[in-house]
Protein backbone atom coordinates (compact mmCIF):
# COMPACT_ATOMS: atom_id res chain seq x y z
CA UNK A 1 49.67 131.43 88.98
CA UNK A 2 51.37 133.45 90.89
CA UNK A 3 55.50 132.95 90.50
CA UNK A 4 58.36 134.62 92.07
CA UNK A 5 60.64 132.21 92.30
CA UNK A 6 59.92 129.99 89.27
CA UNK A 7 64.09 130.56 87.73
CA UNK A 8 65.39 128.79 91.13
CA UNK A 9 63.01 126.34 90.90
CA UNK A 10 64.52 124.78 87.80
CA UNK A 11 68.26 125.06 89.28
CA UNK A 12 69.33 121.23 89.30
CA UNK A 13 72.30 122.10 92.13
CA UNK A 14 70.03 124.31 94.71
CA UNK A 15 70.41 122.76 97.74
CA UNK A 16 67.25 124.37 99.14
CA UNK A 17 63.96 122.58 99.27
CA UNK A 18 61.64 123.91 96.45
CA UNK A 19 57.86 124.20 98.00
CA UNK A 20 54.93 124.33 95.68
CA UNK A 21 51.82 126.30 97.94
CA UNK A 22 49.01 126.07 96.61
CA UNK A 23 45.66 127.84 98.15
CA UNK A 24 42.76 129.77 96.45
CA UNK A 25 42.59 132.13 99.42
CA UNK A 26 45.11 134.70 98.31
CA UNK A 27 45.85 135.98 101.99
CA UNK A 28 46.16 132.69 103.10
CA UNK A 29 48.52 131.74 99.81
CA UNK A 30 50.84 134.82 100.71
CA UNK A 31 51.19 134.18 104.93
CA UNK A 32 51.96 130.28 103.97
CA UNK A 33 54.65 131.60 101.48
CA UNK A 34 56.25 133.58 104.55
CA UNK A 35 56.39 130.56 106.92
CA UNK A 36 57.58 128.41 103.93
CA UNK A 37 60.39 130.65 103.28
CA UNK A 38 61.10 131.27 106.98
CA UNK A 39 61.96 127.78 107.40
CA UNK A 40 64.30 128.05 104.67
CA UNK A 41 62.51 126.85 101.59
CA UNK A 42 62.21 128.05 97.91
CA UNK A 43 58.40 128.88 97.63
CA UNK A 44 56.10 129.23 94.16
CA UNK A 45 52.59 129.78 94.59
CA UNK A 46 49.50 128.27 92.45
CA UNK A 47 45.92 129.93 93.03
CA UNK A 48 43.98 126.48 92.34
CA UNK A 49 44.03 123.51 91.54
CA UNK A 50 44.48 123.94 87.74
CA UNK A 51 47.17 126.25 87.89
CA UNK A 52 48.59 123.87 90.50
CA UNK A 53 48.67 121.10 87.70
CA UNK A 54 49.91 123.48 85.01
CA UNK A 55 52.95 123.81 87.05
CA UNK A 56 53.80 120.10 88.20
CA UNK A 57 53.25 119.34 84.33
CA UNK A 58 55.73 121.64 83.73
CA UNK A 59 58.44 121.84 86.67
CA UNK A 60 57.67 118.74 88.28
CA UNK A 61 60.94 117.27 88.22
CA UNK A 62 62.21 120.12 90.77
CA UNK A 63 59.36 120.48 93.08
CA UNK A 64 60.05 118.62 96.29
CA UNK A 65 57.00 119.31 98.49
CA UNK A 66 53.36 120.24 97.44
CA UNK A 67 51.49 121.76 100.18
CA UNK A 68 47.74 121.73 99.07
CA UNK A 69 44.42 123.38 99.88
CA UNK A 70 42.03 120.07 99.73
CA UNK A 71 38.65 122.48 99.29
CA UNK A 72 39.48 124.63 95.84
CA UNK A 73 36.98 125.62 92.90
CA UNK A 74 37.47 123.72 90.00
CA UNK A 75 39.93 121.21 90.76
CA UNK A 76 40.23 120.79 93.97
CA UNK A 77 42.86 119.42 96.48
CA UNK A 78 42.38 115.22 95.66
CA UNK A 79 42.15 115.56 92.47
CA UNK A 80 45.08 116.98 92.39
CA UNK A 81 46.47 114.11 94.13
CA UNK A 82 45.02 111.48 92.06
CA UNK A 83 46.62 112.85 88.82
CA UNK A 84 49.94 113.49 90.76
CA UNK A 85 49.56 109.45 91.94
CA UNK A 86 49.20 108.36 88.50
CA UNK A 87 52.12 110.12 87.03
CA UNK A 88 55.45 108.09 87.72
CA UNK A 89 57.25 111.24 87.43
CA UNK A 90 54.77 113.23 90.49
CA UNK A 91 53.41 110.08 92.46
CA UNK A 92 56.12 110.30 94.96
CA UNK A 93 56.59 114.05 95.64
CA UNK A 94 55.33 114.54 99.45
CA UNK A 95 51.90 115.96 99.13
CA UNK A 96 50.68 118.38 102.96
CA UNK A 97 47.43 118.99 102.33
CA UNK A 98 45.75 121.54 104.26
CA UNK A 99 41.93 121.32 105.18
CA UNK A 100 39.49 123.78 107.52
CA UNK A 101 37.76 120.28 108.99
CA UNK A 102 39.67 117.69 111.03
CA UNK A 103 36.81 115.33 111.29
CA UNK A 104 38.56 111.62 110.71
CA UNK A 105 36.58 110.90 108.24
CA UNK A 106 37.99 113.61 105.56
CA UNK A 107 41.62 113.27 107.17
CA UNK A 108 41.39 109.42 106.22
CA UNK A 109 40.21 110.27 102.52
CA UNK A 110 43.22 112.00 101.81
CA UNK A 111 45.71 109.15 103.39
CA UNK A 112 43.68 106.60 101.37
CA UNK A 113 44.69 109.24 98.20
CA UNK A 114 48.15 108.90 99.26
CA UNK A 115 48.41 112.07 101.22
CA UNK A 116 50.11 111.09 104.61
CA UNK A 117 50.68 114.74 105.96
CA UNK A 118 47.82 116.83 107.31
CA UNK A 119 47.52 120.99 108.40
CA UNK A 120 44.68 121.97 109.86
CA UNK A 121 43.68 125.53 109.14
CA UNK A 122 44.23 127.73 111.23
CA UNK A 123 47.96 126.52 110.50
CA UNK A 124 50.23 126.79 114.04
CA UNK A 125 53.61 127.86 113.01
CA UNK A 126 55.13 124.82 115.27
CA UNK A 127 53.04 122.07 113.61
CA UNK A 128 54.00 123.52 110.10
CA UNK A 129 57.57 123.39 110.74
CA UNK A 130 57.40 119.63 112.31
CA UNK A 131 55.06 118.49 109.29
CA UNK A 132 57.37 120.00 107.14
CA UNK A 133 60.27 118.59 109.09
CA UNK A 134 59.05 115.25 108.53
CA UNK A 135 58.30 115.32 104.68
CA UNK A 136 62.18 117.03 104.32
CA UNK A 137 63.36 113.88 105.78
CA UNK A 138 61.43 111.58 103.69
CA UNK A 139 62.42 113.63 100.69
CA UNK A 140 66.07 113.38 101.82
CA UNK A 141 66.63 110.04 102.41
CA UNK A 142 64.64 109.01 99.32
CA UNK A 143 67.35 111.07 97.35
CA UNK A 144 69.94 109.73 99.46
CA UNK A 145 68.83 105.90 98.39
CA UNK A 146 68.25 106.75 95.34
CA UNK A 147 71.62 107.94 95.07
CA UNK A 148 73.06 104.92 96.65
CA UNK A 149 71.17 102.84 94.03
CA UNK A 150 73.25 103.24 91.15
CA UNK A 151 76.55 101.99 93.65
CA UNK A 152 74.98 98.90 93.86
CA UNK A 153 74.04 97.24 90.36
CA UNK A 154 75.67 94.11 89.33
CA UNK A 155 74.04 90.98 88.69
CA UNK A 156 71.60 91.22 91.28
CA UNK A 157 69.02 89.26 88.96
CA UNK A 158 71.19 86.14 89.69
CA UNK A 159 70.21 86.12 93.47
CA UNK A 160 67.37 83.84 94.62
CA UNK A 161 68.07 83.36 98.04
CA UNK A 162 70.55 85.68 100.59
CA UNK A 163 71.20 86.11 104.41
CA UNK A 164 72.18 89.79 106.23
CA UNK A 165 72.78 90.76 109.87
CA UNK A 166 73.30 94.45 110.73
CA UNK A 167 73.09 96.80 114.00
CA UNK A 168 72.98 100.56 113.30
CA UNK A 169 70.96 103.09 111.06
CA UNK A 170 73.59 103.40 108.66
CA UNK A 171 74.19 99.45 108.11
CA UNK A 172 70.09 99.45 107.43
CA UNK A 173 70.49 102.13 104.76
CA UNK A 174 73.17 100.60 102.60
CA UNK A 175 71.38 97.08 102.95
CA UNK A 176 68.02 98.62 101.76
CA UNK A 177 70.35 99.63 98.43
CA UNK A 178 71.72 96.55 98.29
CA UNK A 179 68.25 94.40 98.41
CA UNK A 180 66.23 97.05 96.31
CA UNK A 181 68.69 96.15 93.31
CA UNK A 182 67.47 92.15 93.79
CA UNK A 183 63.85 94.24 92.47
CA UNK A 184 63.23 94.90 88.90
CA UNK A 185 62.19 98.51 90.26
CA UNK A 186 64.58 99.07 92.98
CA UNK A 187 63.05 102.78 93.03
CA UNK A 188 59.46 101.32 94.32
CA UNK A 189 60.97 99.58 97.14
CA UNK A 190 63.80 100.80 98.65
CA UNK A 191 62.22 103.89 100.79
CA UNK A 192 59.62 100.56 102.34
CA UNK A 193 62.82 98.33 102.66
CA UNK A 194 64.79 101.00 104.81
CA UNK A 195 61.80 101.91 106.82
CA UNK A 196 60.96 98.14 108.06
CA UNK A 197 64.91 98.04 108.52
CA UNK A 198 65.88 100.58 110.51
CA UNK A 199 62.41 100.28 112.67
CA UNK A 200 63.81 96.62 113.31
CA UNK A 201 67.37 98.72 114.37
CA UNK A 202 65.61 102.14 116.82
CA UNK A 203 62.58 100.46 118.20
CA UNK A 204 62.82 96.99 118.28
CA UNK A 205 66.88 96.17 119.29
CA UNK A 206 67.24 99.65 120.83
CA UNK A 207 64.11 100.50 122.36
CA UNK A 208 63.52 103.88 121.14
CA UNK A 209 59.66 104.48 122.29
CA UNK A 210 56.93 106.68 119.79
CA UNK A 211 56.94 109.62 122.42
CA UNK A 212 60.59 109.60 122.71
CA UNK A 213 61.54 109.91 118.84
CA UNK A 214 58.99 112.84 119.00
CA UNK A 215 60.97 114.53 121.23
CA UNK A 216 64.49 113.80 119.52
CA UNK A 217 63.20 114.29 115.97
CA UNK A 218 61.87 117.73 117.08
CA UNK A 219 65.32 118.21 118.77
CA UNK A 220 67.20 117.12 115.64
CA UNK A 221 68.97 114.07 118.31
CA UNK A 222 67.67 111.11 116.76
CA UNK A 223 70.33 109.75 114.72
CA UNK A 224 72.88 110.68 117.34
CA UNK A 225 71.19 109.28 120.28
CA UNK A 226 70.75 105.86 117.73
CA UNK A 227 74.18 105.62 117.64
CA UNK A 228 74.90 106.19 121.24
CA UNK A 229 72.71 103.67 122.33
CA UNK A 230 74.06 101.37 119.13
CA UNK A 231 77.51 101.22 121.18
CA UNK A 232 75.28 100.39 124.93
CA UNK A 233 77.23 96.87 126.43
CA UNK A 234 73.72 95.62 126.24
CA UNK A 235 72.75 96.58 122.92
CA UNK A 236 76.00 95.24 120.69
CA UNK A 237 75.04 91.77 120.80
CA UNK A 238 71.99 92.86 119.31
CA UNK A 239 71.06 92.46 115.07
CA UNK A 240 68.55 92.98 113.05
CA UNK A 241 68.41 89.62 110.51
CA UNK A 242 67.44 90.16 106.87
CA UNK A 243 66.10 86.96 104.76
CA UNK A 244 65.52 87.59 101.33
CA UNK A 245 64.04 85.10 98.48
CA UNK A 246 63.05 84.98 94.72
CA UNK A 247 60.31 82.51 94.40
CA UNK A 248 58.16 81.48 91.41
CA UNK A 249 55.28 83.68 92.67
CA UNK A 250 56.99 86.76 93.92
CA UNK A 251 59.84 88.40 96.20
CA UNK A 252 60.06 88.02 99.92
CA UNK A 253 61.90 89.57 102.78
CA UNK A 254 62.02 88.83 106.37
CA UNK A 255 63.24 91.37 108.70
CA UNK A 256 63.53 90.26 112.73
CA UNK A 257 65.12 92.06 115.50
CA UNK A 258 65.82 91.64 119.14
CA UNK A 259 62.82 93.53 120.73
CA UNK A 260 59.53 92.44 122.56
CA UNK A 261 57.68 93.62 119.42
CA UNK A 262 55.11 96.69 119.26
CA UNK A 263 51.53 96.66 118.56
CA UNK A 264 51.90 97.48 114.59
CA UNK A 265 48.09 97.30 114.23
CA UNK A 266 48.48 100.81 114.73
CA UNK A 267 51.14 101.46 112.13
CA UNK A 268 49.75 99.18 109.34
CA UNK A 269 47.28 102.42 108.57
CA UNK A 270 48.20 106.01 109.17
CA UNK A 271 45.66 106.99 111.52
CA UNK A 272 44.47 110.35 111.04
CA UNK A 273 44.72 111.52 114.91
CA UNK A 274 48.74 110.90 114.11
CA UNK A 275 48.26 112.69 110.56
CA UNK A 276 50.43 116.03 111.82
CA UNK A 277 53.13 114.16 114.02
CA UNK A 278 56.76 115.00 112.56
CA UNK A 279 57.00 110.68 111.89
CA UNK A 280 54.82 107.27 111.85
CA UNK A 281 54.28 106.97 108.23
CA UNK A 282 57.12 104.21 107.40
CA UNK A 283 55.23 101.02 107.84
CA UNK A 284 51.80 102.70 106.34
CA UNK A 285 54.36 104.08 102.93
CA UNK A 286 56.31 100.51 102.50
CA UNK A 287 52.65 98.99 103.48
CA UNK A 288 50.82 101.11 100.67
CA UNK A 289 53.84 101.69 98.25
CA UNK A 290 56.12 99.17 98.11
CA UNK A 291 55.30 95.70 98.89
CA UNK A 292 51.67 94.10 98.03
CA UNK A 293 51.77 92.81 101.28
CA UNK A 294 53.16 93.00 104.98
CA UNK A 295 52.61 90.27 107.88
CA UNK A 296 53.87 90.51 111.25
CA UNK A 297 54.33 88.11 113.56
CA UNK A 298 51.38 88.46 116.43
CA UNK A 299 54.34 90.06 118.59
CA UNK A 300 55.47 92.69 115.98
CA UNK A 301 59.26 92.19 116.23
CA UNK A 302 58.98 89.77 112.57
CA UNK A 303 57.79 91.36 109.43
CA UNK A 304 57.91 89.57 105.79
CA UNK A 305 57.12 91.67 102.88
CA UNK A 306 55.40 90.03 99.80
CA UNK A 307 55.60 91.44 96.24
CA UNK A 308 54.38 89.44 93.31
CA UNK A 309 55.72 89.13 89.65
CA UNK A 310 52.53 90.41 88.27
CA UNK A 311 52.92 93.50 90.29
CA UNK A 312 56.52 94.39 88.07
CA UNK A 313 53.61 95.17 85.09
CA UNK A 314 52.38 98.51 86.45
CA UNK A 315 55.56 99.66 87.72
């Protein structure tokens, strides 16, 4: 394994994002390490899959992103996965896996493995730095909640049944603590909570559109522009409404907003033409990892989540 930054990787306060790149193509290995680093990360390399393994074993509690060749000798790319998926300490480290073939097919293997961000080779500089772009942001706000958790504890177990309304981004992320804590894992669900949340808050009450958070995601506007059009006349009479019960059979929240709804037949899945778009993954992750089950209404502006006592066994 190669390893030139292996000391930083273990500093607990480095602010920078620590990238594991991992490719048996040596050339390959060393121009990924330069774009890596370009965009500001901390970069250690792994030559296969093996190696690759050696070194999550060993440092995976400061890796934030894996970006992983999925054709490898030995051990290749998903099996990699599947051992990081049934570690609780790996599992949720962002996996980019890079493959030479962008046939659907293969693409859709890998999201069924868990792996929800796709390069295909030859890599393009711009669609490296969006993927990238959009794993830092899932890695950031699930630190952020995370964080936020351990604010929240008291008594939660004593809630069976509990009301919310909230308008902007920021009201969606502190509820997501607060209802994750009424969990016995708060950690599995509170990344699916504050997706379903604050999609109820940008596209349903305030009408962001697919295209447009593209565009203001790639422009690093989106939260701003949330809030601006949070304070629209039209737009403050507008909540999202949070229902949450404890049943005999399992946990349930409903999340409604103000919106004409969306066609989340599309979203349910991550489809593998969207697989290297900088966002799209929230309903698919709280779908997948999260809750055993999520119904919308046949409008899409009502989602209840279902997760079942049994479930709280694996976790």
């Amino acid at each position: 394994m190669e390893d030139n930054n292996q000391e930083s990787l273990i500093s607990v306060n480095n602010p920078i994002i620590n990238t594991l790149a991992v490719d048996d193509d040596r050339s390959m290995r060393m121009m990924l390490q330069t774009q890596l680093e370009d965009l500001g990360h901390n970069v250690s390399t792994a030559e296969d899959g093996k190696s690759a393994w050696d070194a999550l074993c060993k440092h995976g509690s400061d890796i934030d992103i894996v970006v992983l060749d999925r054709e490898m000798p030995g051990m290749n790319g998903l099996e990699v996965v599947s051992l990081m998926k049934s570690d609780p300490m790996l599992k949720n480290i962002p996996v980019i896996m890079q493959t030479g073939s962008d046939k659907a097919e293969q693409i859709r293997e890998g999201i069924d493995a868990g792996v929800y961000y796709y390069l295909t080779k030859p890599i393009n500089e711009d669609v490296l730095a969006s993927v990238i772009s959009a794993a830092v942001r899932n890695i950031n706000q699930q630190k952020l909640l995370n964080k936020e958790l351990s604010q929240h504890k008291s008594s939660f177990n004593l809630i069976t049944q509990c009301k919310f309304s909230l308008r902007t981004v920021a009201e969606a992320e502190d509820l997501a603590c607060f209802l994750a804590n009424c969990y016995p894992n708060p950690e599995k669900v509170v990344i699916g909570i504050a997706e379903l949340l604050i999609n109820g808050v940008e596209h349903g009450n305030l009408n962001v559109g697919y295209d447009e958070k593209t565009f203001l995601l790639k422009n690093g506007t989106w939260r701003d522009e949330v809030m601006r059009r949070s304070n629209y006349p039209e737009n403050k009479l507008k909540s999202v409404e949070a229902s949450y019960k404890r049943e005999e059979n399992g946990y349930y929240l409903k999340i409604k907003d103000c919106g004409n709804g969306f066609d989340w037949r599309k979203f349910i899945k991550v489809d593998p033409s969207r697989a290297q778009e900088n966002h799209g993954r929230g309903i698919a992750q709280a779908y997948s990892m999260s809750f055993d089950k999520l119904t919308y209404n046949e409008s899409g502006n009502e989602v209840t989540t279902f997760l079942s006592h049994e479930s709280d066994i694996d976790w």
